[in-house]
Protein backbone atom coordinates (compact mmCIF):
# COMPACT_ATOMS: atom_id res chain seq x y z
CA UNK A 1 109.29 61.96 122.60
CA UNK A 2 110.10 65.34 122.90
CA UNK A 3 110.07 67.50 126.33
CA UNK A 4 107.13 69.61 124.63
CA UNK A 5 105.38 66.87 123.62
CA UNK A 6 105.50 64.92 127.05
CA UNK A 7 103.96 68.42 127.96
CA UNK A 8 101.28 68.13 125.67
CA UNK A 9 100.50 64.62 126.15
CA UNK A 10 100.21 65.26 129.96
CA UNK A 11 98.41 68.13 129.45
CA UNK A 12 95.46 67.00 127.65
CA UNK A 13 95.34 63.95 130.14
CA UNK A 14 94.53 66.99 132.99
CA UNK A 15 90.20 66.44 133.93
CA UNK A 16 88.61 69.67 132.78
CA UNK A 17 91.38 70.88 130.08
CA UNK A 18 89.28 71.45 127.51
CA UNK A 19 87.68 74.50 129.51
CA UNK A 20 90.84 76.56 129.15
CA UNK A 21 92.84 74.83 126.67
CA UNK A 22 94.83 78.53 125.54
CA UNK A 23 95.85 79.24 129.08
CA UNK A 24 96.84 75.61 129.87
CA UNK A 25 99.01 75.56 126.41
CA UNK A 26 100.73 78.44 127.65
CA UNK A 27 101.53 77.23 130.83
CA UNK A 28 102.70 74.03 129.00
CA UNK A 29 105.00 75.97 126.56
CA UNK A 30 106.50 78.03 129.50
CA UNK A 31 107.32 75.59 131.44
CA UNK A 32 109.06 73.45 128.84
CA UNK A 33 111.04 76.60 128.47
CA UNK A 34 109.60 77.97 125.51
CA UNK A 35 109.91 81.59 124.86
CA UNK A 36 106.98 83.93 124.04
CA UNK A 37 108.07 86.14 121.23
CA UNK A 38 104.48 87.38 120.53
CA UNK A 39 101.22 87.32 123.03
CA UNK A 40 98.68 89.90 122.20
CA UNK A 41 94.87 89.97 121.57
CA UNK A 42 94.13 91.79 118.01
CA UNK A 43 90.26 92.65 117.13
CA UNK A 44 89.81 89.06 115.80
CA UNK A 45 91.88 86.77 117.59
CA UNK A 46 94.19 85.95 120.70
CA UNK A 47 97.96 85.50 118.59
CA UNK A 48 100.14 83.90 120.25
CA UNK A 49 103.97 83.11 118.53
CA UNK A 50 106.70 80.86 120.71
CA UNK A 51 109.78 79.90 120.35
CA UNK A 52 110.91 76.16 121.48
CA UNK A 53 114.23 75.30 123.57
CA UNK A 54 115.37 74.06 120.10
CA UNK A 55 114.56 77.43 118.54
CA UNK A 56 111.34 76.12 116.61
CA UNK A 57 108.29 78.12 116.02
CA UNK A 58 104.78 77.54 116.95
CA UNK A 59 102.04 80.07 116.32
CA UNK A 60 98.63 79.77 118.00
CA UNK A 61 95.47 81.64 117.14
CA UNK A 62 92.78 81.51 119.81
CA UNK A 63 94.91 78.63 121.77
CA UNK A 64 94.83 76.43 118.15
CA UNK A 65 98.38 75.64 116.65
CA UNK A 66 98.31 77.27 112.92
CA UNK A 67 102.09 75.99 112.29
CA UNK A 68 105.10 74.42 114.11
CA UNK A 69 108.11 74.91 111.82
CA UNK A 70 109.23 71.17 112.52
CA UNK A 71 106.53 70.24 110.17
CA UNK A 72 105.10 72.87 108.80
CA UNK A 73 107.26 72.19 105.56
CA UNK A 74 104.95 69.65 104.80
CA UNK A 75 101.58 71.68 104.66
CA UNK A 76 103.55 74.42 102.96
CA UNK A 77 104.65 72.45 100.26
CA UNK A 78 102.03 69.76 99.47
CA UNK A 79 99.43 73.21 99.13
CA UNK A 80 101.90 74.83 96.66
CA UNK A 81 102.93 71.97 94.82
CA UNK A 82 100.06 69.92 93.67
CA UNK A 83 98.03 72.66 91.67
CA UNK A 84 101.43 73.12 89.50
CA UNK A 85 101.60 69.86 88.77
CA UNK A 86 98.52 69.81 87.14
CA UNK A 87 98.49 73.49 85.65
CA UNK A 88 97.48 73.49 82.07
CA UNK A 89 98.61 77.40 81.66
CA UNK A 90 100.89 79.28 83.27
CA UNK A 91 99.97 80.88 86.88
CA UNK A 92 101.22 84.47 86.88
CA UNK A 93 98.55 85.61 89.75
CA UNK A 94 98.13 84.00 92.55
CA UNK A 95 95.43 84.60 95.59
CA UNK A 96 96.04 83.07 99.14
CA UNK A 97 93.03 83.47 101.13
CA UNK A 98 94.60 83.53 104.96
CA UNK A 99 98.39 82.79 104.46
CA UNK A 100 99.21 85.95 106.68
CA UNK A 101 102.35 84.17 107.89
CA UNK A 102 103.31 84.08 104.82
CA UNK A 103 104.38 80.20 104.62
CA UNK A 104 102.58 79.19 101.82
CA UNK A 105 104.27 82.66 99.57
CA UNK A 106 107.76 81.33 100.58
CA UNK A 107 106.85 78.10 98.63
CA UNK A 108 105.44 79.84 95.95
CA UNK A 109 108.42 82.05 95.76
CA UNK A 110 111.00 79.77 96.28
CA UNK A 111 109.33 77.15 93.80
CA UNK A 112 107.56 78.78 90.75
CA UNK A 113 109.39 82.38 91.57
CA UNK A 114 109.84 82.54 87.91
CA UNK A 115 106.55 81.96 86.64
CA UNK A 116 104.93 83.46 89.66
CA UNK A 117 104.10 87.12 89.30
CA UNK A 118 101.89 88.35 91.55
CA UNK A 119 100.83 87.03 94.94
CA UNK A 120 97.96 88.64 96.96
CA UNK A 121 97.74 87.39 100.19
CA UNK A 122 94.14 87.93 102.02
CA UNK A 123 93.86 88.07 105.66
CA UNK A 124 91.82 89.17 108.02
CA UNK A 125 94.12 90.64 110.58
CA UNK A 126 96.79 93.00 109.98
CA UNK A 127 98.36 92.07 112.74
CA UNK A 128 99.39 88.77 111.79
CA UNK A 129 100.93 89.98 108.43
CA UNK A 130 102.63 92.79 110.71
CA UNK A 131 104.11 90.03 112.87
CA UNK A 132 105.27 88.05 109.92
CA UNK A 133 107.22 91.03 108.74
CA UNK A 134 108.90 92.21 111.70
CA UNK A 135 109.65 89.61 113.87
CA UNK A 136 112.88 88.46 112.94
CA UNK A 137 112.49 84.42 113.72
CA UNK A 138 108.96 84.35 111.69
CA UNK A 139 110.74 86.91 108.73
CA UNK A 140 113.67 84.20 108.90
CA UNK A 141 111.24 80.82 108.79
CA UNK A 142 109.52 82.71 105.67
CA UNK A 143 112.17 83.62 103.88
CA UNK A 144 110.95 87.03 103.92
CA UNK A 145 108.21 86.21 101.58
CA UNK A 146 105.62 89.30 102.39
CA UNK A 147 108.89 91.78 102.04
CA UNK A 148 109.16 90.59 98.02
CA UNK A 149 107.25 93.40 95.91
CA UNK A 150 105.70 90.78 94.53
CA UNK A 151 103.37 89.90 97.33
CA UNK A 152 100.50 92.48 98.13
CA UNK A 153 98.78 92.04 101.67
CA UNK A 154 95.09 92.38 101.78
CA UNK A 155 93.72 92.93 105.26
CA UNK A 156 90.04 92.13 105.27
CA UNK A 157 87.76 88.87 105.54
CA UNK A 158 88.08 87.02 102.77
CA UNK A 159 84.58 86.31 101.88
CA UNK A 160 83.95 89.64 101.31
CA UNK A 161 87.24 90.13 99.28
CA UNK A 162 86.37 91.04 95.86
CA UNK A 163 88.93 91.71 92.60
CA UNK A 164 88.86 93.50 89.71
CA UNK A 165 91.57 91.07 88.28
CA UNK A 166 91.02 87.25 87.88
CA UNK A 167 93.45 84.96 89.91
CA UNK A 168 95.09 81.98 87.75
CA UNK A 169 95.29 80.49 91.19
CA UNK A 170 93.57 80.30 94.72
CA UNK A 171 94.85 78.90 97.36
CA UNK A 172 93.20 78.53 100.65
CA UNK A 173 96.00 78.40 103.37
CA UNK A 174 92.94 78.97 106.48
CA UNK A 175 92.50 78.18 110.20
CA UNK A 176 90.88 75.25 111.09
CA UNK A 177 86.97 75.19 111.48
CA UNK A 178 86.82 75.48 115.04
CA UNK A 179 83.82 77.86 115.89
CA UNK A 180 81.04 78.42 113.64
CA UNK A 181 82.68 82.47 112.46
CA UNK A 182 86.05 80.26 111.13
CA UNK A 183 83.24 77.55 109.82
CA UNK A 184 82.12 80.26 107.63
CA UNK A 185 85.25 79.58 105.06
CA UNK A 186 84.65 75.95 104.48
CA UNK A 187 81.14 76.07 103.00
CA UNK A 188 79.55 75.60 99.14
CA UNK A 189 78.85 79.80 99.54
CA UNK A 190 82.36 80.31 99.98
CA UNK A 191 83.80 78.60 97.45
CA UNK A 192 81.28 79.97 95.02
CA UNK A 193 82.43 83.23 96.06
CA UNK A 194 86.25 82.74 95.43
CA UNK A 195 85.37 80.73 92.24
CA UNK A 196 83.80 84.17 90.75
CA UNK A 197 87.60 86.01 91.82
C-alpha cells in the first residue's frame, strides 16, 4: 500500500469526513507530499490537478477524482477500444461529450489515428481544456492530443450541444453522477439527444 493510499484509507476512517471531503483530500495529498500544479474555482467547478511524490497525476473536480494516471490507461482504453471492435463502417468523426483532458483523444489518436479524422471534444468548461493544453505534465500524460488539428474543443454543456454534421461515433468520457446538475447526463433525455447528433 502506497503512502497516498494509507492517506486515503485513514482519511475516510476520520468521523464527519464526508462533510468536507475536497478540503480533507487536499490536506491528504499535501501532506503525502503531493504537489498542487492546478487549484482554482472556474464558473462550474472547483479543479483541482496534483502531482504525486512519484510524479503521477490526479485531477479532481469538486473534490471527486476524474483520473489518476496509474490507472487511468485502463478507462482510456477500454472506452476507445470496444466501439472499433465492433464498427461495421469506418469512423472518420468522432464526438466526446466531456473528455476535456483530453485522455480519451490520445487513445483515439494513438489507436485509429489513421482512420480517425475528426475529433470534437465537448466540454463544459474551458478551463479544463485550457489546463490540458498548457500544463506541461497533463500536455505530456495526453500526448498532446487537444494540440493535433484534428481535435476541435467545444466549450458548452453538452446537452445543449447541437451539430450540423453527424458523428460516426459518440463517446461519453463524463464525471460521475454525483449531484443531481452532473445526474442530468446519464438519463433516457440525454441519450436521445446525442442519438439525434
Amino acid at each position: 500500500m502506497t503512502e497516498l493510499e494509507k492517506y486515503w484509507k485513514r482519511l475516510y476512517e476520520l468521523p464527519g469526513i464526508v462533510k468536507r471531503p475536497e478540503l480533507a483530500k487536499l490536506e491528504a495529498l499535501k501532506e503525502s507530499g503531493s504537489r498542487v500544479l492546478v487549484e482554482e474555482r472556474t464558473d462550474f467547478q472547483r479543479v483541482l490537478l496534483v502531482e504525486t511524490p512519484k510524479k503521477e497525476l490526479m485531477l479532481l473536480l469538486d473534490g471527486e477524482i476524474q483520473f489518476y494516471s496509474g490507472d487511468e490507461h485502463r478507462f482510456h482504453e477500454s472506452l476507445a477500444l470496444v466501439p472499433f471492435l465492433y464498427r461495421r463502417a469506418p469512423m472518420r468523426r468522432v464526438g466526446v461529450m466531456g473528455g476535456g483532458d483530453g485522455l480519451i483523444a490520445r487513445e483515439l489518436l494513438g489507436r485509429y489515428g489513421d482512420e480517425v479524422e475528426r475529433i470534437t471534444i465537448v466540454d463544459i468548461d474551458p478551463a479544463v481544456t485550457e489546463m490540458a493544453k498548457t500544463v506541461p505534465q497533463l500536455v505530456e500524460l495526453s500526448e498532446g492530443s487537444l494540440l493535433d488539428g484534428r481535435v476541435e474543443v467545444v466549450s458548452v454543456d453538452a446537452l445543449t450541444y447541437v451539430t450540423d454534421e453527424p458523428f460516426d461515433l459518440i463517446l461519453c468520457d463524463l464525471p460521475d453522477p454525483t449531484s443531481p446538475i452532473l445526474g442530468r447526463l446519464y438519463n433516457q433525455e440525454f441519450y436521445r439527444h446525442l442519438r439525434s447528433q
